[in-house]
Protein backbone atom coordinates (compact mmCIF):
# COMPACT_ATOMS: atom_id res chain seq x y z
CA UNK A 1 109.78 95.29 128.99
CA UNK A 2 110.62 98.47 126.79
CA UNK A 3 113.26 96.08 124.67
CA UNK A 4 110.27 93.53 124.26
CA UNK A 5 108.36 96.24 122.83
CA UNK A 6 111.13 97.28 120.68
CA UNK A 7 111.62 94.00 119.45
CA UNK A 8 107.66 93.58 118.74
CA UNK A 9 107.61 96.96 116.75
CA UNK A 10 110.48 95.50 114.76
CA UNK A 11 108.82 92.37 113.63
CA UNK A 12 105.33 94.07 112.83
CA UNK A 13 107.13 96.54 110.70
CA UNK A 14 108.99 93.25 109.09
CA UNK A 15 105.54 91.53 108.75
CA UNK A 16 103.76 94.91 107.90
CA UNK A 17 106.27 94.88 104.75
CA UNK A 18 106.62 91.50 103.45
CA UNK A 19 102.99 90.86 104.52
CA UNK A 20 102.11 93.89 101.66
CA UNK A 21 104.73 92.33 98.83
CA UNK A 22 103.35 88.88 99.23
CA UNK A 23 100.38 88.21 101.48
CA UNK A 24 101.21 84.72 101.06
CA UNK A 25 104.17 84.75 102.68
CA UNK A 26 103.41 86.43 106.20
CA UNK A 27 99.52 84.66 106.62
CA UNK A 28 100.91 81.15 105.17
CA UNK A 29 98.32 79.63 107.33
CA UNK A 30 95.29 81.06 106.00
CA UNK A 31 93.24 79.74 102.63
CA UNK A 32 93.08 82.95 101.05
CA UNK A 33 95.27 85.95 102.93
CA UNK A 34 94.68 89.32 101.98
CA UNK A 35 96.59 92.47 102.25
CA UNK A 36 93.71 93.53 104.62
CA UNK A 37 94.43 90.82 107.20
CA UNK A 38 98.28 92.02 107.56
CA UNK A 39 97.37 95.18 107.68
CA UNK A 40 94.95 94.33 110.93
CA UNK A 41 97.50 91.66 112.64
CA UNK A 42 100.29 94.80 111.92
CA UNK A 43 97.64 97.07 113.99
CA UNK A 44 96.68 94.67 116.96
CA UNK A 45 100.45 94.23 117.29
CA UNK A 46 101.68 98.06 116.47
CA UNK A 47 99.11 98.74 119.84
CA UNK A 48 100.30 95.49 121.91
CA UNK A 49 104.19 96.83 121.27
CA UNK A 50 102.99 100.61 122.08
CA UNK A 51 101.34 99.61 125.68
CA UNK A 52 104.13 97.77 126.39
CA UNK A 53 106.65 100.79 125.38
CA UNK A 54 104.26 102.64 128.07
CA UNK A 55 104.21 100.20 130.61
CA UNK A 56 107.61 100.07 130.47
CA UNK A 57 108.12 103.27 131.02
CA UNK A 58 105.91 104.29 133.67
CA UNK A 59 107.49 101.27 135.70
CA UNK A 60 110.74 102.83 134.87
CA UNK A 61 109.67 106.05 136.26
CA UNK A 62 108.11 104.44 139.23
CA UNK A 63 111.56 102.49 140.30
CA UNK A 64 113.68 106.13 139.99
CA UNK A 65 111.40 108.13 142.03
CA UNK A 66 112.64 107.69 145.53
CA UNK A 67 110.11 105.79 148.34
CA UNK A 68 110.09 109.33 150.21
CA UNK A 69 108.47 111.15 147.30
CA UNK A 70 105.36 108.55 146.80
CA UNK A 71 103.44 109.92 149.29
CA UNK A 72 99.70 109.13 150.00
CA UNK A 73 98.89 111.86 147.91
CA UNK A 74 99.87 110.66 144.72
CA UNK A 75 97.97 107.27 145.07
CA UNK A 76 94.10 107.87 143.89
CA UNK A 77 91.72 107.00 146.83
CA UNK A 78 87.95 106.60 145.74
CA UNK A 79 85.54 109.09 147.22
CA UNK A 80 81.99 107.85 147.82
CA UNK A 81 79.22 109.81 145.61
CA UNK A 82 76.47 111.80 147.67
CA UNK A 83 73.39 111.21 145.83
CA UNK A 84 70.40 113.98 146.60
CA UNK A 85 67.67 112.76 149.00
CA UNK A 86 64.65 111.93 147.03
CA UNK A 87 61.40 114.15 147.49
């Protein structure tokens, strides 16, 4: 998962730069691209490659902690809300 995200960050930054020289070149299937438009498709995928950098590594750190120190206390348990008796 963290080499897919690599791999994604290098091909926005690719896009990201040829998508500023020529527009034309990176949106090729729109009517009229604009450096705007690559500059949001390089943001949507700059944030899809930087979740998957962090999902990557939290599951990384998950497999190297050993089964004995997940304990129950480290898993969040939901705790029901007392709400004040009404008057």
């Amino acid at each position: 998962m963290i080499t897919a995200a690599i791999n994604i960050l290098i091909y926005t930054i690719i896009f990201f730069l040829i998508g500023m020289y020529k527009p034309n070149w990176a949106l090729f299937f729109m009517k009229k691209p604009n450096r705007f438009m690559v500059m949001v498709f390089s943001i949507v995928f700059f944030m899809i490659a930087a979740t998957l950098f962090g999902e990557g590594e939290r599951r990384k750190k998950l497999e190297e902690t050993p089964a004995s120190k997940v304990s129950e206390d480290s898993v969040p348990v939901a705790s029901p809300v007392v709400k004040p008796g009404k008057n």
